[in-house]
N, C-alpha and C. Protein backbone atom coordinates (compact mmCIF):
# COMPACT_ATOMS: atom_id res chain seq x y z
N UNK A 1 80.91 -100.76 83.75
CA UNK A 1 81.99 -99.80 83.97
C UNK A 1 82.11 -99.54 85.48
N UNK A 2 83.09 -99.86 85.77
CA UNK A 2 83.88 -99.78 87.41
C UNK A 2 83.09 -98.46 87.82
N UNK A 3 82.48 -97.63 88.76
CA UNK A 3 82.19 -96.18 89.01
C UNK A 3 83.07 -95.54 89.30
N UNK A 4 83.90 -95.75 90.11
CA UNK A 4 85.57 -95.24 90.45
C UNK A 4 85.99 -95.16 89.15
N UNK A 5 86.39 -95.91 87.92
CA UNK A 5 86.38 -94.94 86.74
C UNK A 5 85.53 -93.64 86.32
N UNK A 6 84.41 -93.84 86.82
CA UNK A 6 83.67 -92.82 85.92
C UNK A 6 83.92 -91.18 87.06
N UNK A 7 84.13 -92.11 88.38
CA UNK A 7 84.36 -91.13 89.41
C UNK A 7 85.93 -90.07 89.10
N UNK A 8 86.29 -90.89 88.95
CA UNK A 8 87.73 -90.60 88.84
C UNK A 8 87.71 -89.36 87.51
N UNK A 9 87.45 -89.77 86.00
CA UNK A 9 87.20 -89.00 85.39
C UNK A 9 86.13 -87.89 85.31
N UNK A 10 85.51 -87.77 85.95
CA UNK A 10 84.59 -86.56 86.77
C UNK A 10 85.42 -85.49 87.63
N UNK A 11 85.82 -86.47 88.09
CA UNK A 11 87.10 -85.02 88.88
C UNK A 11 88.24 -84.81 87.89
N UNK A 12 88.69 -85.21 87.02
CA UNK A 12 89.84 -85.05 86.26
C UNK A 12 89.14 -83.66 85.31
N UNK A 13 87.82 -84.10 85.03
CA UNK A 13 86.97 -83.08 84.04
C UNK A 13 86.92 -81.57 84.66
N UNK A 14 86.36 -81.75 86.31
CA UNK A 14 86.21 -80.99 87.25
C UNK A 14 87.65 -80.07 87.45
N UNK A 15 88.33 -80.55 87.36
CA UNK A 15 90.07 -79.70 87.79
C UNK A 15 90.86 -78.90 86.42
N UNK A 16 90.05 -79.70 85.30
CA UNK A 16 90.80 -79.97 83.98
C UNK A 16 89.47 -78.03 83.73
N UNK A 17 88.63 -78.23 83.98
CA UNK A 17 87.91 -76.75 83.92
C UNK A 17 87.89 -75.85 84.74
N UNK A 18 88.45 -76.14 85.80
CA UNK A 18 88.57 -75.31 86.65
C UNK A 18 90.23 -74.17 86.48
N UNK A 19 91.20 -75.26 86.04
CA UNK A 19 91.94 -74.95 85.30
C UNK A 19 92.06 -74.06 84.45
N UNK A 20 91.36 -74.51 83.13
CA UNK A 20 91.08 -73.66 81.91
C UNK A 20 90.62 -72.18 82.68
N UNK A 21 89.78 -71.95 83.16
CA UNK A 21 89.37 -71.11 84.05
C UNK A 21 90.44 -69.80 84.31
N UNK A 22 90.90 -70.71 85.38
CA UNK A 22 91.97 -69.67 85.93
C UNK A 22 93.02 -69.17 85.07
N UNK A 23 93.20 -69.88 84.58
CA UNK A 23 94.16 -69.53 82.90
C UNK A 23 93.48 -68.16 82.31
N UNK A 24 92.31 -68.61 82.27
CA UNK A 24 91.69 -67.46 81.11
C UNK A 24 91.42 -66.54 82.38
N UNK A 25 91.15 -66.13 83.31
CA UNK A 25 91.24 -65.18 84.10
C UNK A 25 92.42 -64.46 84.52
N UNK A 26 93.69 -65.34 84.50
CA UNK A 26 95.03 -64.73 84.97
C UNK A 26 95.74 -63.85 83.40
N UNK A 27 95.12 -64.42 82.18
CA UNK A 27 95.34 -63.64 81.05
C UNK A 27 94.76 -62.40 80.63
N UNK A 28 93.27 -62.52 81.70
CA UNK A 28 92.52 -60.92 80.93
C UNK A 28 93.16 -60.15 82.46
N UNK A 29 93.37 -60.67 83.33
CA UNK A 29 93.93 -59.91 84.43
C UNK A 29 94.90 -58.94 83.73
N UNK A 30 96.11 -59.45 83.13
CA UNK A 30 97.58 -59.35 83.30
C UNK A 30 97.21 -58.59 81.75
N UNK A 31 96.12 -59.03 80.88
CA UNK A 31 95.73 -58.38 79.68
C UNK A 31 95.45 -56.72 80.05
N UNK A 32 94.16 -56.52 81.15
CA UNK A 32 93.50 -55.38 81.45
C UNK A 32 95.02 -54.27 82.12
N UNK A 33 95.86 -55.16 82.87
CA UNK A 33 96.65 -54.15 83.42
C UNK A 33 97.87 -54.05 82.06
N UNK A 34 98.30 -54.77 81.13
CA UNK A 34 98.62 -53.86 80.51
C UNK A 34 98.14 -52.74 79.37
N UNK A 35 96.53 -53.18 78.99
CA UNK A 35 96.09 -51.97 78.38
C UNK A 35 96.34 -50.57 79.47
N UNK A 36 96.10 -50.90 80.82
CA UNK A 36 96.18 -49.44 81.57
C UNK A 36 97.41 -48.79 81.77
N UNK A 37 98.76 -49.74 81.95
CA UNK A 37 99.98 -49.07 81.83
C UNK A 37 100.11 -48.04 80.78
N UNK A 38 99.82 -47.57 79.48
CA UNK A 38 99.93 -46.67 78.84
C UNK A 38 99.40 -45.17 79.52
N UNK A 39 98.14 -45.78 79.28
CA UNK A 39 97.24 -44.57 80.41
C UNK A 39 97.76 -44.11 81.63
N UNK A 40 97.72 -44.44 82.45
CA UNK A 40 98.66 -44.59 83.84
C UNK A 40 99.40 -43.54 83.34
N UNK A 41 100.40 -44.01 82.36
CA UNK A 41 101.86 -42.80 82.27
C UNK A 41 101.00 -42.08 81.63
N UNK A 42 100.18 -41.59 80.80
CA UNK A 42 99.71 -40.58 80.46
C UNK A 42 99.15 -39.32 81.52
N UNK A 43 98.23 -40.45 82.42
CA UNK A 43 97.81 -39.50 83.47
C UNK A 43 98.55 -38.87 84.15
N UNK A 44 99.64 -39.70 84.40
CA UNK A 44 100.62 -39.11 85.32
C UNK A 44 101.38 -38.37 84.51
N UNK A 45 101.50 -37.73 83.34
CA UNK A 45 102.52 -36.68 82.53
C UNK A 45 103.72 -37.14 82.42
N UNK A 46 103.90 -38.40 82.18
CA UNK A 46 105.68 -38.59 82.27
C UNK A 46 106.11 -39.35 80.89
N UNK A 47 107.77 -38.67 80.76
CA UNK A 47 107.60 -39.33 79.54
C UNK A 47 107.55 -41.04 79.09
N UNK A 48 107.12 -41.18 77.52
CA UNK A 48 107.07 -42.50 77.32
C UNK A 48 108.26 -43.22 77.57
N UNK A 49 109.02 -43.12 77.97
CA UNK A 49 110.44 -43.91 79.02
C UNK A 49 110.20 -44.25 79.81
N UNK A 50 109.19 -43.72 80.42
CA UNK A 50 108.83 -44.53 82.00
C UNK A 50 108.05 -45.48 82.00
N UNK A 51 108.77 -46.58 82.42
CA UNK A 51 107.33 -48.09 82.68
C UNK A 51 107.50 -48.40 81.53
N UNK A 52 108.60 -47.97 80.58
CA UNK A 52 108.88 -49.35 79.38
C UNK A 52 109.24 -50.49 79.86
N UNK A 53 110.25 -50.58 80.70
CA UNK A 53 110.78 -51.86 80.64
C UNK A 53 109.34 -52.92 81.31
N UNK A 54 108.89 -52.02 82.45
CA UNK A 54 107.46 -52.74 83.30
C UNK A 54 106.89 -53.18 82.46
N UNK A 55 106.60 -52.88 80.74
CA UNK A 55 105.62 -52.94 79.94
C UNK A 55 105.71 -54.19 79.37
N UNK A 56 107.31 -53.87 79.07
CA UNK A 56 107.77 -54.88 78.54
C UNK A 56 107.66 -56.58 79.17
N UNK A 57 107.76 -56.27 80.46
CA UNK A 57 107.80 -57.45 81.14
C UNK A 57 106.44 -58.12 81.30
N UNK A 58 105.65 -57.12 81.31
CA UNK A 58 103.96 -57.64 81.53
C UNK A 58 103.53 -58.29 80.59
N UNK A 59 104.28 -57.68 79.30
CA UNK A 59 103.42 -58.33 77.95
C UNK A 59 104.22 -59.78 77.80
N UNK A 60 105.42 -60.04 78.24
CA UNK A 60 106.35 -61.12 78.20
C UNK A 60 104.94 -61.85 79.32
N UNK A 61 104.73 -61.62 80.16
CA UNK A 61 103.53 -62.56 80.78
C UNK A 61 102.46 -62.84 80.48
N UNK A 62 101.43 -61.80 79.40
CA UNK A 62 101.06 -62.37 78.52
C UNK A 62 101.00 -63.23 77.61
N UNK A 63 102.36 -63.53 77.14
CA UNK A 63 102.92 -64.44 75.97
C UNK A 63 102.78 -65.68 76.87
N UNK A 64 103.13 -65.49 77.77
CA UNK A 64 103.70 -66.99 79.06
C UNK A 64 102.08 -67.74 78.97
N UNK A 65 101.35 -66.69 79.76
CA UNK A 65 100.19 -67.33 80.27
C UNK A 65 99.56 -67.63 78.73
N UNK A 66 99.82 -66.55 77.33
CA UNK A 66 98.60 -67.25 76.28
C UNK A 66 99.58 -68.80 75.96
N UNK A 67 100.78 -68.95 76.02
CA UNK A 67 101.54 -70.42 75.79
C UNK A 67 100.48 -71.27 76.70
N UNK A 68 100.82 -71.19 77.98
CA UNK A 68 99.94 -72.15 78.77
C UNK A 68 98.43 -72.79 78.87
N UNK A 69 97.92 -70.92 78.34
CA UNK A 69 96.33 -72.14 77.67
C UNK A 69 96.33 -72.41 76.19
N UNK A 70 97.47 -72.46 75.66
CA UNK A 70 97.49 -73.45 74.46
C UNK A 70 97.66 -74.84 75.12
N UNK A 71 98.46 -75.12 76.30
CA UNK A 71 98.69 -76.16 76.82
C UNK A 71 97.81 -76.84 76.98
N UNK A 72 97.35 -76.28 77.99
CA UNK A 72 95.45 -76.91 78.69
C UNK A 72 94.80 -76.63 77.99
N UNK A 73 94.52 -75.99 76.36
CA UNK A 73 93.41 -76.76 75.79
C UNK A 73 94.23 -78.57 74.68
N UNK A 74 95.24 -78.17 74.70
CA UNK A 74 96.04 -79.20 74.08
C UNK A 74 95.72 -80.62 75.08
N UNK A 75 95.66 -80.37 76.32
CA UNK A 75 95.96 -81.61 77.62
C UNK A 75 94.03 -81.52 77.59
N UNK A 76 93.54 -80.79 77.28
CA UNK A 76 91.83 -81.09 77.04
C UNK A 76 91.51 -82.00 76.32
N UNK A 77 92.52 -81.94 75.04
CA UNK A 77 92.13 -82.59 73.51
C UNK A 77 92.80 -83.62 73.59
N UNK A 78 93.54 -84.57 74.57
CA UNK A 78 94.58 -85.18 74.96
C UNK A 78 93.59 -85.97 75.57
N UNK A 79 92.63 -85.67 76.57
CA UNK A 79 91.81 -85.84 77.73
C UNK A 79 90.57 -86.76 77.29
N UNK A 80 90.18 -86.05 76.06
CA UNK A 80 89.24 -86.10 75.03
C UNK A 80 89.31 -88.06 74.53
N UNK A 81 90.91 -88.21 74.17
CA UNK A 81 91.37 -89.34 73.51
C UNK A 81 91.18 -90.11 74.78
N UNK A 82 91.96 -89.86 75.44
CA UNK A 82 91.76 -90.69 76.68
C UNK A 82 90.63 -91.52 77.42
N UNK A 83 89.54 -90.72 76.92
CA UNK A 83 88.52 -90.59 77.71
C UNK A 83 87.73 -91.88 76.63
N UNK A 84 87.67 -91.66 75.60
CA UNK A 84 87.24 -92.31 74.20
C UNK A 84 88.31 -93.99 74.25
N UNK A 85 89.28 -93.69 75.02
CA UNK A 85 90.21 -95.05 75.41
C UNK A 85 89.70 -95.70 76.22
N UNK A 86 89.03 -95.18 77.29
CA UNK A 86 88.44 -95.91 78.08
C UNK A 86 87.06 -96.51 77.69
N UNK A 87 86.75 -95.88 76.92
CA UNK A 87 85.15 -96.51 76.64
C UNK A 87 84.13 -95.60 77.28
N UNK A 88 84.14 -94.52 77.68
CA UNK A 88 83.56 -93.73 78.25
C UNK A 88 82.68 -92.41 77.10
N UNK A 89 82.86 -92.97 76.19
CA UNK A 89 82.40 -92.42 74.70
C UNK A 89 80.77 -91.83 75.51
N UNK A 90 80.09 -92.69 75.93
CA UNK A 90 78.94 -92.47 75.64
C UNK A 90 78.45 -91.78 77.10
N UNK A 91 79.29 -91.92 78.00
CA UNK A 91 79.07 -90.76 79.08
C UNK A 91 79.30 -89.54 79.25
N UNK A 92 78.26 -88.36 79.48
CA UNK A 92 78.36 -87.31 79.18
C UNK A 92 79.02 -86.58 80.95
N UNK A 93 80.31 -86.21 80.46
CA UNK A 93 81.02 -85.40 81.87
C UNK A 93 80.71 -83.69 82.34
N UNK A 94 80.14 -83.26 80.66
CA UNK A 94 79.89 -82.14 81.05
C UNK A 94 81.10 -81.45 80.40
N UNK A 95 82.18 -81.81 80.11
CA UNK A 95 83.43 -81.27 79.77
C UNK A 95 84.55 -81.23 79.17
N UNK A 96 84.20 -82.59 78.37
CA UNK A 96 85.07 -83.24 77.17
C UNK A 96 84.23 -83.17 75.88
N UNK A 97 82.83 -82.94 76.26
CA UNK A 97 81.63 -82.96 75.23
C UNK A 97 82.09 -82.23 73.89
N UNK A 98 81.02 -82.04 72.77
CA UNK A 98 81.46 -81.27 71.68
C UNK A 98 81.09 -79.90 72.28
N UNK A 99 81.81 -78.87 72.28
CA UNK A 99 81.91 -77.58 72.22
C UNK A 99 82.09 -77.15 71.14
N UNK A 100 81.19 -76.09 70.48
CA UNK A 100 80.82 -75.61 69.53
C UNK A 100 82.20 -74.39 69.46
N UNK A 101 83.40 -74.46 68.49
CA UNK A 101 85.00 -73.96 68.15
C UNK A 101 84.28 -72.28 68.24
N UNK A 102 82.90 -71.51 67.29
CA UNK A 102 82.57 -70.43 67.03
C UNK A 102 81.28 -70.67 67.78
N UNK A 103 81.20 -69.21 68.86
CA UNK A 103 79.73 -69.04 69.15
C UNK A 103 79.02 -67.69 67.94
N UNK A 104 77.64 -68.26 68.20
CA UNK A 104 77.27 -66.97 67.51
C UNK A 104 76.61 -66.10 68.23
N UNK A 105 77.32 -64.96 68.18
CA UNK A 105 77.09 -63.55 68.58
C UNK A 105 76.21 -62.95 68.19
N UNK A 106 75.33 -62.40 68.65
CA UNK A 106 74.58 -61.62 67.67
C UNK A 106 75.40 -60.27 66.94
N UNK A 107 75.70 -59.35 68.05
CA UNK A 107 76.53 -58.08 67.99
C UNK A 107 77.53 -58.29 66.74
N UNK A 108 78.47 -59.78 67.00
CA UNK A 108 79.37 -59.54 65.71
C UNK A 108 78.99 -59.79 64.62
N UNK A 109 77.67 -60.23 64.61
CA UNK A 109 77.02 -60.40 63.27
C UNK A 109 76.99 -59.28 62.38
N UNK A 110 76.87 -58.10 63.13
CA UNK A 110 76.51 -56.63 62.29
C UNK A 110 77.94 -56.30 61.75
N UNK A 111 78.86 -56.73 62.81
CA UNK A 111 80.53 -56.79 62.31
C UNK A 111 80.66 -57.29 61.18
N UNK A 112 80.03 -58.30 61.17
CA UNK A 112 80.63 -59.71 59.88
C UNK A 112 79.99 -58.69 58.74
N UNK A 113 79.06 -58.64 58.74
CA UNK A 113 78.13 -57.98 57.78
C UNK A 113 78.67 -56.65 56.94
N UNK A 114 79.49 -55.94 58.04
CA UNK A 114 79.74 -54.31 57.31
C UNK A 114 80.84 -54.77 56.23
């Protein structure tokens, strides 16, 4: 196997998680500030009219950004095939590997349980 293949898909793995990443950080971002917009107007005493439409628009960016990491895990699982096209089956990148869909928690265990 050429190394410039294997090189090449090492950085594709490398960008392709770094990616996922920022995705899932720009969603709990844009997540955390709109749980606080409610609060916010609370603290400040004003009525629930104020910072609807803001609310509205934030959660519309929510929707955006959760579309997009449906994308990039879709272009992961895409990546996955690709990668299995090349013959690269048996090299481990670190990032196409099997990832386990459910971790186990301990904490939600007591959840599952009640």
């Amino acid at each position: 196997m050429p190394k410039t293949r294997i090189e090449a898909t090492q950085s594709v793995i490398e960008l392709l998680n770094a990616a996922e990443t920022r995705v899932d950080d720009a969603f709990s971002s844009v997540a955390s500030f709109n749980a606080f917009l409610p609060s916010a107007r609370q603290q400040a005493h004003v009525a629930a009219e104020v910072g609807q439409e803001a609310l509205e628009h934030a959660a519309e960016a929510m929707q955006h950004l959760l579309r997009a990491r449906a994308a990039m895990v879709a272009s992961h699982k895409a990546l996955a095939v690709v990668k299995s096209d090349l013959g690269l089956d048996t090299v481990n990148f670190g990032g196409l590997g099997g990832k386990p869909k459910t971790a186990h928690v301990p904490a939600l265990q007591a959840v599952r349980a009640a």
